[in-house]
C-alpha atoms as a PDB file:
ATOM      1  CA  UNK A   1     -12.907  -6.185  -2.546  1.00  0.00           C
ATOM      2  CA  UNK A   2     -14.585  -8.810  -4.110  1.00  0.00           C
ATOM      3  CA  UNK A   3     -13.352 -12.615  -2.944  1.00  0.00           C
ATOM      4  CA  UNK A   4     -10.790 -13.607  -5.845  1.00  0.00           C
ATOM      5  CA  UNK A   5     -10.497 -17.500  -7.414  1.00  0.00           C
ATOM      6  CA  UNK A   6      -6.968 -18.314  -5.905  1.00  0.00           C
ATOM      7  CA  UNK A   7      -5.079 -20.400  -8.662  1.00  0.00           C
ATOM      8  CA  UNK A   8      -2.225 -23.164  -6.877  1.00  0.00           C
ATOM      9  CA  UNK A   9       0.453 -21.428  -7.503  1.00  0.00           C
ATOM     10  CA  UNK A  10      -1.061 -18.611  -5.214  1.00  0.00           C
ATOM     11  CA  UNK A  11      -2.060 -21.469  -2.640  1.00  0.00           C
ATOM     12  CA  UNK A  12       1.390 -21.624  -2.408  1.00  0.00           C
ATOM     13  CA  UNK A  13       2.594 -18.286  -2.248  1.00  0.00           C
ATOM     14  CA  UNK A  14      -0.280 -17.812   0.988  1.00  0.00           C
ATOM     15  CA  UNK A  15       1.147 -20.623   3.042  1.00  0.00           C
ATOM     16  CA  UNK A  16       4.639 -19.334   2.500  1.00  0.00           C
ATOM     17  CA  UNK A  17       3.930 -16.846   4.940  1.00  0.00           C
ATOM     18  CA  UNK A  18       5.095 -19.360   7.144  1.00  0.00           C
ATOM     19  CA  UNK A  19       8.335 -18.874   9.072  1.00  0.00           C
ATOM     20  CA  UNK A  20       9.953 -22.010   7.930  1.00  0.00           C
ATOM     21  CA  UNK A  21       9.519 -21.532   4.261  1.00  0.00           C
ATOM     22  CA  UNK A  22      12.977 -20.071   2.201  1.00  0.00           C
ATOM     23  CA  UNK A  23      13.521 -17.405   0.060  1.00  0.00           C
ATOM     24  CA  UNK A  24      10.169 -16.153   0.052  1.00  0.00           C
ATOM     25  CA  UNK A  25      11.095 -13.438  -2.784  1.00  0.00           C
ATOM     26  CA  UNK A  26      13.056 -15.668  -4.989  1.00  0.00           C
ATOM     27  CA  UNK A  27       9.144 -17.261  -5.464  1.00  0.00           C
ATOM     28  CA  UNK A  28       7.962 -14.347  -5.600  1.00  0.00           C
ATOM     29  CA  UNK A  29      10.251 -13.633  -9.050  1.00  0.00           C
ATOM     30  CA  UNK A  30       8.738 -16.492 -10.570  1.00  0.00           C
ATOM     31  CA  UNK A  31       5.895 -14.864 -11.204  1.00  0.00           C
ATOM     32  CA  UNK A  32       6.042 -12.506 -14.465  1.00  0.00           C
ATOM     33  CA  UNK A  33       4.223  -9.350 -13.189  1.00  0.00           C
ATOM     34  CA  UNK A  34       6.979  -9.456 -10.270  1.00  0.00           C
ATOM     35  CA  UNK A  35       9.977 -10.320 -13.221  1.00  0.00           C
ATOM     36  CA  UNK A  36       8.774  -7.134 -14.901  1.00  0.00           C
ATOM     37  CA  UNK A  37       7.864  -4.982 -11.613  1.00  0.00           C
ATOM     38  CA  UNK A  38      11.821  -5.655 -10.663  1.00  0.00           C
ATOM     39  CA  UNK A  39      12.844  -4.884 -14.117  1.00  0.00           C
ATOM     40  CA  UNK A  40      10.983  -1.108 -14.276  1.00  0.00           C
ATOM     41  CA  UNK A  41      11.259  -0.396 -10.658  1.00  0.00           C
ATOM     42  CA  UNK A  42      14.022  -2.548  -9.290  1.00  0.00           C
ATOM     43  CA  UNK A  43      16.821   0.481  -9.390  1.00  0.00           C
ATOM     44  CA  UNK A  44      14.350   3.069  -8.516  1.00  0.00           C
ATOM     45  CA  UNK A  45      13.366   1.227  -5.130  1.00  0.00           C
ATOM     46  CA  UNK A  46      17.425   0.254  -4.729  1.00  0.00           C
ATOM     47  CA  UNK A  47      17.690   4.495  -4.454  1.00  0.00           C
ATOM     48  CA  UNK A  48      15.164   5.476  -2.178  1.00  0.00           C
ATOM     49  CA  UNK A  49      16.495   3.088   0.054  1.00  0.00           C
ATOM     50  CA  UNK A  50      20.623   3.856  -0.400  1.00  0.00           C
ATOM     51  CA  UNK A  51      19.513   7.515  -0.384  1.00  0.00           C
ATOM     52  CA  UNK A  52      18.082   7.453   3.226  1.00  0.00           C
ATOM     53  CA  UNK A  53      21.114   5.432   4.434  1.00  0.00           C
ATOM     54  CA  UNK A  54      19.406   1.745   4.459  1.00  0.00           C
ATOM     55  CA  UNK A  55      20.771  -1.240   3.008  1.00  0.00           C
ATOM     56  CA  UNK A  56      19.048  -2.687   0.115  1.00  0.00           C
ATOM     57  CA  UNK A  57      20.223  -6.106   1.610  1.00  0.00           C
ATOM     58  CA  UNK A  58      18.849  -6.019   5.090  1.00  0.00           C
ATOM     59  CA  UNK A  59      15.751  -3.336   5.895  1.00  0.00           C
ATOM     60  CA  UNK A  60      12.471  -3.712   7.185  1.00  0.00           C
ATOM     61  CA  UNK A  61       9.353  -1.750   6.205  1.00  0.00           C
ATOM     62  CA  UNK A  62       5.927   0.086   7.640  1.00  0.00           C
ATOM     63  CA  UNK A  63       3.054   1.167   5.841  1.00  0.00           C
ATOM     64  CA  UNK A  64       0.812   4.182   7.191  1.00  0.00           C
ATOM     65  CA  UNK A  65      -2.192   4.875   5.644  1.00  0.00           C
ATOM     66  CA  UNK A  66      -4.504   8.004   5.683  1.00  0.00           C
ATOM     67  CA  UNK A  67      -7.960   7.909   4.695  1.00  0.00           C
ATOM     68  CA  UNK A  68      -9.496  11.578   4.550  1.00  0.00           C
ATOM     69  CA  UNK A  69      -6.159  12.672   2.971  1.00  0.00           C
ATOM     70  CA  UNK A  70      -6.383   9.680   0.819  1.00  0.00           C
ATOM     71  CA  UNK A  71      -2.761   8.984   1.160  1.00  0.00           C
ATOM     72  CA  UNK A  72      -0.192   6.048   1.552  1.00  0.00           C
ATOM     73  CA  UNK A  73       2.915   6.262   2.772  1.00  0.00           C
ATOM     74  CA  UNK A  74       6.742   3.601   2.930  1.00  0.00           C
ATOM     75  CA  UNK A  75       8.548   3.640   5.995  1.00  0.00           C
ATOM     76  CA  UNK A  76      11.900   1.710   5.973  1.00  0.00           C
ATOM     77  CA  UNK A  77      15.122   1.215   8.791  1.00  0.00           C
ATOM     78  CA  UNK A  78      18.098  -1.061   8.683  1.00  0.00           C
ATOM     79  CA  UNK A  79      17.414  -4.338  10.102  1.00  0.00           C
ATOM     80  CA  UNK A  80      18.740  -3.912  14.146  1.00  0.00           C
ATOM     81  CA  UNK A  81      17.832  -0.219  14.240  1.00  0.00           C
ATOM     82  CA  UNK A  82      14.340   1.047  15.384  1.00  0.00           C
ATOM     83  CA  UNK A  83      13.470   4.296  14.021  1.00  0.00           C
ATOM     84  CA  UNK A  84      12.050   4.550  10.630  1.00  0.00           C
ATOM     85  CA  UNK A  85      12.436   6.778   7.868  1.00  0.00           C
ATOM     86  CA  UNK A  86       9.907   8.065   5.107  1.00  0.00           C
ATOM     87  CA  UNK A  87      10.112   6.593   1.409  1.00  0.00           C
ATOM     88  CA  UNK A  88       7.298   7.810  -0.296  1.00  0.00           C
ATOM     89  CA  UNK A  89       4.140   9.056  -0.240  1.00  0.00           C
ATOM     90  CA  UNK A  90       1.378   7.678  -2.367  1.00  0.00           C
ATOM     91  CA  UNK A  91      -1.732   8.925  -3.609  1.00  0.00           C
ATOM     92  CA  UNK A  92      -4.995   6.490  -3.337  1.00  0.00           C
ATOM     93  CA  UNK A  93      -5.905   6.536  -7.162  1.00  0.00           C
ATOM     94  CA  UNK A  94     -10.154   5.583  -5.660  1.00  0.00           C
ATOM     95  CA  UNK A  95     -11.727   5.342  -2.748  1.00  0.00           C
ATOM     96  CA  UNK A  96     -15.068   4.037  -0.566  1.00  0.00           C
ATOM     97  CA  UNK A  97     -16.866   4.358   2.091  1.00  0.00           C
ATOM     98  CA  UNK A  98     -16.471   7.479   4.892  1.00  0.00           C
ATOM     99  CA  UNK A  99     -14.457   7.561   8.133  1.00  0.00           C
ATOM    100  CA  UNK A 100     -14.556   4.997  10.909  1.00  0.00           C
ATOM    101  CA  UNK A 101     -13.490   1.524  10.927  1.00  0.00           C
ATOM    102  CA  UNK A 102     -14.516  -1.836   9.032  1.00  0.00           C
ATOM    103  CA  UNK A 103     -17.762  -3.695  10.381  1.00  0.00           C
ATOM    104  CA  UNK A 104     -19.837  -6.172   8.085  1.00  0.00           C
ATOM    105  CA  UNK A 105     -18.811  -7.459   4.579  1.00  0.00           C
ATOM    106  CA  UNK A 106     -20.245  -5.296   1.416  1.00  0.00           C
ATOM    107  CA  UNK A 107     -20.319  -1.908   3.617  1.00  0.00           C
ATOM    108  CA  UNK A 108     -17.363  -0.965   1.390  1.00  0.00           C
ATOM    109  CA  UNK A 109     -15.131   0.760   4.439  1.00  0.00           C
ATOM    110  CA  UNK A 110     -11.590   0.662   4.485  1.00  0.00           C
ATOM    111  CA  UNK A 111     -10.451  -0.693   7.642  1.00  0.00           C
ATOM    112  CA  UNK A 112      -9.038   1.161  10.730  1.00  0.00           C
ATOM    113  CA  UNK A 113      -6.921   0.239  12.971  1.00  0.00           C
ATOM    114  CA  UNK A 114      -3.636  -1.876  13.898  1.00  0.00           C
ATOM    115  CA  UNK A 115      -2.632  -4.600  11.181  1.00  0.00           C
ATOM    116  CA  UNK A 116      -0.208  -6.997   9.563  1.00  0.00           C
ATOM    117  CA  UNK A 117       0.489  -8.278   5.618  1.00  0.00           C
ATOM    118  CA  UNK A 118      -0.521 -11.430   5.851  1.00  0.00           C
ATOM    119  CA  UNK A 119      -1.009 -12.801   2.128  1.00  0.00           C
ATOM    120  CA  UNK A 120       0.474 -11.949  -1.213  1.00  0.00           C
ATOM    121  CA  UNK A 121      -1.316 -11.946  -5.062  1.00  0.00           C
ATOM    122  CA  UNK A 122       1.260 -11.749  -7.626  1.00  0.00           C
ATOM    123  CA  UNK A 123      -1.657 -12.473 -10.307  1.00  0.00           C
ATOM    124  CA  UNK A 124      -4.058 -10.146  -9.102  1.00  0.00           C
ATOM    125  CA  UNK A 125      -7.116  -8.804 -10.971  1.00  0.00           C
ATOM    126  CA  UNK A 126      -5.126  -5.357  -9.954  1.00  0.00           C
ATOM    127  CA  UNK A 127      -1.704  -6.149 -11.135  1.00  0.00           C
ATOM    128  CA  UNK A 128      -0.035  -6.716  -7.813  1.00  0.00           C
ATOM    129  CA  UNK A 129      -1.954  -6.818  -4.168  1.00  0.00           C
ATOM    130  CA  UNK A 130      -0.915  -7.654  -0.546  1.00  0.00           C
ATOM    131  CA  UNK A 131      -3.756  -8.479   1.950  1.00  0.00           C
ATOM    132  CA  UNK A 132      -4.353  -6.529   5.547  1.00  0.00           C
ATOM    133  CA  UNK A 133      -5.286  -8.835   8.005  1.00  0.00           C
ATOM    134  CA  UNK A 134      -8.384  -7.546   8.842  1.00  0.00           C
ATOM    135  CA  UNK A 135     -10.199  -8.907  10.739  1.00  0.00           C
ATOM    136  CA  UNK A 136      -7.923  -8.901  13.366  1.00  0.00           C
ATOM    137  CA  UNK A 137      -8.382  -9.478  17.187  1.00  0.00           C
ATOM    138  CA  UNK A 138     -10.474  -5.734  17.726  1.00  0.00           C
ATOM    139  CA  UNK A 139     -12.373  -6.170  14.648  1.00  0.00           C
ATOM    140  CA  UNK A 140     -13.901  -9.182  15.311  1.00  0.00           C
ATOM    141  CA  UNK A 141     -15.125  -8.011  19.049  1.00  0.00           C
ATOM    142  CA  UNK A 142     -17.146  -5.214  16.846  1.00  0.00           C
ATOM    143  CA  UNK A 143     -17.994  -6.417  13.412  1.00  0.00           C
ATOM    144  CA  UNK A 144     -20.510  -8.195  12.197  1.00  0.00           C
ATOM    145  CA  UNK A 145     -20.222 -11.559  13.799  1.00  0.00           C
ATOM    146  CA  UNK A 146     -21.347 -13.913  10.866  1.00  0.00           C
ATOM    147  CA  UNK A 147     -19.934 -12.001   8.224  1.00  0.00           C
ATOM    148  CA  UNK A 148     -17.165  -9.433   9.295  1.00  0.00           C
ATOM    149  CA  UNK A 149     -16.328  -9.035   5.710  1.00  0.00           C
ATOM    150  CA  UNK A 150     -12.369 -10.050   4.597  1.00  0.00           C
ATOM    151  CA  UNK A 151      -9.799 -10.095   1.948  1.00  0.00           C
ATOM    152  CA  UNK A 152      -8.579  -6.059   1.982  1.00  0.00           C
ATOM    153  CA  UNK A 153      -5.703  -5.198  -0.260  1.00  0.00           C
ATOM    154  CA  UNK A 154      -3.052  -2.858  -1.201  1.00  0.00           C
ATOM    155  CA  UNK A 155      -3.355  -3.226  -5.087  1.00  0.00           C
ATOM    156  CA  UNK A 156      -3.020  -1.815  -8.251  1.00  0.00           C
ATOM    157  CA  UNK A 157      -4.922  -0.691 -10.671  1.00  0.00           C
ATOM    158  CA  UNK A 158      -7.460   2.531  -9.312  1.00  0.00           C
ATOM    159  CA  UNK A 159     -10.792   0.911  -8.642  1.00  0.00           C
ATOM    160  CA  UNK A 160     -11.744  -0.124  -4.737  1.00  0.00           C
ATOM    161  CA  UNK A 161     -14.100  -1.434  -2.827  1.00  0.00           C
ATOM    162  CA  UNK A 162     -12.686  -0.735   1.111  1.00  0.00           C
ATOM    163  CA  UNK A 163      -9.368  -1.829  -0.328  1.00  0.00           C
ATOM    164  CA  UNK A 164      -6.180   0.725  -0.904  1.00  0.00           C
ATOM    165  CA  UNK A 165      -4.919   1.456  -4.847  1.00  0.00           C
ATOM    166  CA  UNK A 166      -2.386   3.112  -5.515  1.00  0.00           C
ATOM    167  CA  UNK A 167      -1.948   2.173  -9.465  1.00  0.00           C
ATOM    168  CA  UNK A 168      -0.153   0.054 -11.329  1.00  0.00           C
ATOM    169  CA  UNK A 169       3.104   1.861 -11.162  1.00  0.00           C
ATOM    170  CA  UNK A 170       3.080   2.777  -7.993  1.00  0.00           C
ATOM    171  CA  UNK A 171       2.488  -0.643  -6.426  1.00  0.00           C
ATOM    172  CA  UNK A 172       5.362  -2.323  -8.977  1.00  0.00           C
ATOM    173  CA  UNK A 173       7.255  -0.154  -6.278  1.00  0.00           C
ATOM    174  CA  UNK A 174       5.686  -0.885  -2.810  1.00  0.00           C
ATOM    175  CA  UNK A 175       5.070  -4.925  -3.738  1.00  0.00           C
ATOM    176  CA  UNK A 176       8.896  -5.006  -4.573  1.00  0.00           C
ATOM    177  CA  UNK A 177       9.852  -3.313  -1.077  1.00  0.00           C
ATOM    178  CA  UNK A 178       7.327  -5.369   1.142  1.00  0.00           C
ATOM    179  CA  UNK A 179       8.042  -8.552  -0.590  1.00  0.00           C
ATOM    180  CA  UNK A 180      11.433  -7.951  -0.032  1.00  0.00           C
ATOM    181  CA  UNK A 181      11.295  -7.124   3.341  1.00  0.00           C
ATOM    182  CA  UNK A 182       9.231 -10.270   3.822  1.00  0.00           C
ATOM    183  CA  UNK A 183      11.770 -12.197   2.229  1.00  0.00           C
ATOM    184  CA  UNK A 184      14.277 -11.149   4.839  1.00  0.00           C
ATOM    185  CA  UNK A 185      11.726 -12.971   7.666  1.00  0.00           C
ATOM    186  CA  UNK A 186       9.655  -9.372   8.650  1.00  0.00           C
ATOM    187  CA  UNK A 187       6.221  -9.594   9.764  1.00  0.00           C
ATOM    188  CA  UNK A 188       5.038  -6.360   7.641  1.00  0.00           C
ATOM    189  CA  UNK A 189       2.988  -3.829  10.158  1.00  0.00           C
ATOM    190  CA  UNK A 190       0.517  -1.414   8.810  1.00  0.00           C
ATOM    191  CA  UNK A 191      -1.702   0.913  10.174  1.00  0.00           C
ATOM    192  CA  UNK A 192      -4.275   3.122   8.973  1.00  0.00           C
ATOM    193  CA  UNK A 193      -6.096   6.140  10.327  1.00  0.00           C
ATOM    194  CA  UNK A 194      -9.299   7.729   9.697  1.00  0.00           C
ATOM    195  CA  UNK A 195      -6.958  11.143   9.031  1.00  0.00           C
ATOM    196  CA  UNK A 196      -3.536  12.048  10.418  1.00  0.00           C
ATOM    197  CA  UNK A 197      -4.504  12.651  13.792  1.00  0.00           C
ATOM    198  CA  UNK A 198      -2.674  15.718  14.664  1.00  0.00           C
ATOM    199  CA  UNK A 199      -3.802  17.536  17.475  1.00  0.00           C
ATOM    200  CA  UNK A 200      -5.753  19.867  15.248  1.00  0.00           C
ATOM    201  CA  UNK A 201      -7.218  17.023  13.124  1.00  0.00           C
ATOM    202  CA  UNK A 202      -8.639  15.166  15.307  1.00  0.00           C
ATOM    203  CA  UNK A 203      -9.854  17.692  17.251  1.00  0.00           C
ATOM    204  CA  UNK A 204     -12.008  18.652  13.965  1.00  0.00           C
ATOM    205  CA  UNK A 205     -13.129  14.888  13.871  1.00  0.00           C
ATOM    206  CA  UNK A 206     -14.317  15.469  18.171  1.00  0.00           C
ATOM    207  CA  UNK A 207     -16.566  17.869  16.441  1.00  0.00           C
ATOM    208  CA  UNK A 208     -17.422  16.725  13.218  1.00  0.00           C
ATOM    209  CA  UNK A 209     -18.890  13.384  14.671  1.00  0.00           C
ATOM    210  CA  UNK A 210     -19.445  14.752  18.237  1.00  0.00           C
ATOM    211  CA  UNK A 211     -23.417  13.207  18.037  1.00  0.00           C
ATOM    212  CA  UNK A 212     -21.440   9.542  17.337  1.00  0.00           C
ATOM    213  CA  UNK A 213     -19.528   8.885  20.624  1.00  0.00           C
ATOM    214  CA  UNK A 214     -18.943   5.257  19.954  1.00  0.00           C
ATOM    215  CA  UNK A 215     -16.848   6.142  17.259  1.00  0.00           C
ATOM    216  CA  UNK A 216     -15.263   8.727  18.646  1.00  0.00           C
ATOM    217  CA  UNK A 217     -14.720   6.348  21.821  1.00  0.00           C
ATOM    218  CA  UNK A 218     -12.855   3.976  18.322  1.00  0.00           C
ATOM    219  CA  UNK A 219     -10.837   6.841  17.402  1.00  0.00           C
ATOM    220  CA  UNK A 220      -9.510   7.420  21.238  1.00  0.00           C
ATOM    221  CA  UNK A 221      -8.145   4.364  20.694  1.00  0.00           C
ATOM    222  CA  UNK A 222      -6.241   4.894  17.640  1.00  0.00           C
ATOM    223  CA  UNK A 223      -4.598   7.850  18.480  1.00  0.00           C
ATOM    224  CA  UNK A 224      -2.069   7.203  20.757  1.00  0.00           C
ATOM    225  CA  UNK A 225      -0.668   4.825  18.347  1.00  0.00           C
ATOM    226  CA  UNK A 226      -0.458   7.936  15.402  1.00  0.00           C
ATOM    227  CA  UNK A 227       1.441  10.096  18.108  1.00  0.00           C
ATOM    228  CA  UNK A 228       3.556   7.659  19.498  1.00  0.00           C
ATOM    229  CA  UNK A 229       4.700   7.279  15.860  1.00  0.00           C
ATOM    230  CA  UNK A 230       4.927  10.486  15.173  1.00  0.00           C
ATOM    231  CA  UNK A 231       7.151  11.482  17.918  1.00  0.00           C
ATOM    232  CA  UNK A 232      10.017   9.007  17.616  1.00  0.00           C
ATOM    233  CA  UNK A 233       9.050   7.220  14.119  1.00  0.00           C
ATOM    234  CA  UNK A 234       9.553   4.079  16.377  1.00  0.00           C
ATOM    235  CA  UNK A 235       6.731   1.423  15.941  1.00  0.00           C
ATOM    236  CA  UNK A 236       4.642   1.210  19.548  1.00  0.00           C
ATOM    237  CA  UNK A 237       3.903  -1.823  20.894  1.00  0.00           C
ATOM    238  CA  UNK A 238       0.389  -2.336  20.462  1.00  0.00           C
ATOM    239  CA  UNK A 239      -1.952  -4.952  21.906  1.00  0.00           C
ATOM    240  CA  UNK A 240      -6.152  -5.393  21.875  1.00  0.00           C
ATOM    241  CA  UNK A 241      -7.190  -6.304  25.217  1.00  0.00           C
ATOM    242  CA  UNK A 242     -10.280  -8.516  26.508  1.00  0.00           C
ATOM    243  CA  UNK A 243     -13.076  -5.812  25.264  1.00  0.00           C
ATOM    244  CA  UNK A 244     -11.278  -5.542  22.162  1.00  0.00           C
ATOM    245  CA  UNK A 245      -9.921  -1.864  22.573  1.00  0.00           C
ATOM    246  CA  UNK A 246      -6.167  -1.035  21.395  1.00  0.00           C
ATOM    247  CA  UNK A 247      -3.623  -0.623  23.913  1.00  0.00           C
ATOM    248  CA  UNK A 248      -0.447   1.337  22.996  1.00  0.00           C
ATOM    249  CA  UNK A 249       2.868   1.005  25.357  1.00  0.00           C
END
């Protein structure tokens, strides 16, 4: 995605990321396109959460995303509980780039990898948008080094460049449930795979890029996060050691 002209207001909303600021989502409902997102949406998100047995009061979220399947999926648990449950599932509306991970700015690939939300844009060129924190501590062992490239979103609207849209109406939705969650003091995981890396997936991808082994040596590392996951629907803890690879426990 293109850098965007932050306005003060937005200033604001970035450094509110910060633990010690309050009621994170009340500022977030200053904002109009947020007003109107709670308006449409507000009862519709209130349901998908009471009808999986979390409260709409106290929940935390995680965001998977799937590149060659072009999908995007809400995870949510009561706060205090670990295993998460399944939302929704959301179509990317466009998409760049091919498999493998993030590396220089302008070579219009979607990250891949472990991350965190670490910015909100409730005046975004694309309705609403939440920023991935790429680069993050793997990325910037491998990317370019001047110029790793920055500012990734989940956004509206259905034009990308290495960012994730999922459409206007669909992100009124998923802003409302992250900010939320944010509100109540999480620190918003997300990660996102070249595919869902069943056994039978990825072994296609062993063979598909056999010829490329330092991105299949990537993937290795991915993986065990995606079936760790997938087992108990309990986040792994994840950590990117000295050479920059990702180690799941």
């Amino acid at each position: 995605m293109r850098k965007i002209t932050f306005f003060l207001p937005l200033l604001l909303i970035l450094m509110s990321l910060s633990p010690a600021i309050l009621d994170f989502y009340q500022v977030q409902l200053r904002f109009p396109r947020v007003r109107e997102a709670l308006k449409t949406k507000g009862k519709i998100v209130d349901e998908m959460l009471s009808s999986q047995g979390i409260s709409t009061s106290d929940f935390e979220v995680f965001l998977r995303a799937f590149k060659q399947e072009q999908k995007f999926e809400i995870w949510a648990k009561n706060k205090g509980e670990s295993v998460f449950k399944l939302l929704k599932t959301y179509d990317f509306c466009a998409s760049t780039g091919t498999l493998g991970p993030k590396r220089r700015s302008g070579d219009r690939q979607m990250p891949e990898g472990f991350y965190t939300i670490n910015a909100f844009n409730p005046i975004s060129n694309y309705h609403l948008s939440f920023r991935i924190s790429y680069p993050n501590a793997s990325d910037t062992k491998f990317a370019d080094q001047l110029n790793p490239g920055d500012n990734i979103f989940v956004h509206g609207s259905c034009v990308s460049i290495g960012c994730i849209p999922v459409g206007d109406e669909n992100i009124k939705e998923v802003y409302l449930l992250v900010a939320r969650a944010k509100g109540m003091g999480q620190e918003i995981p997300i990660h996102i795979f070249p595919n869902k890396m069943t056994h039978e997936n990825y072994t296609i991808l062993q063979k598909e890029y056999a010829s490329d082994t330092t991105l299949l040596e990537f993937w290795s590392w991915l993986k065990p996060g995606f079936d760790s996951f997938e087992k108990s629907n309990v986040i792994p803890v994840i950590s990117v050691d000295d050479s920059g690879k990702y180690v799941v426990k």
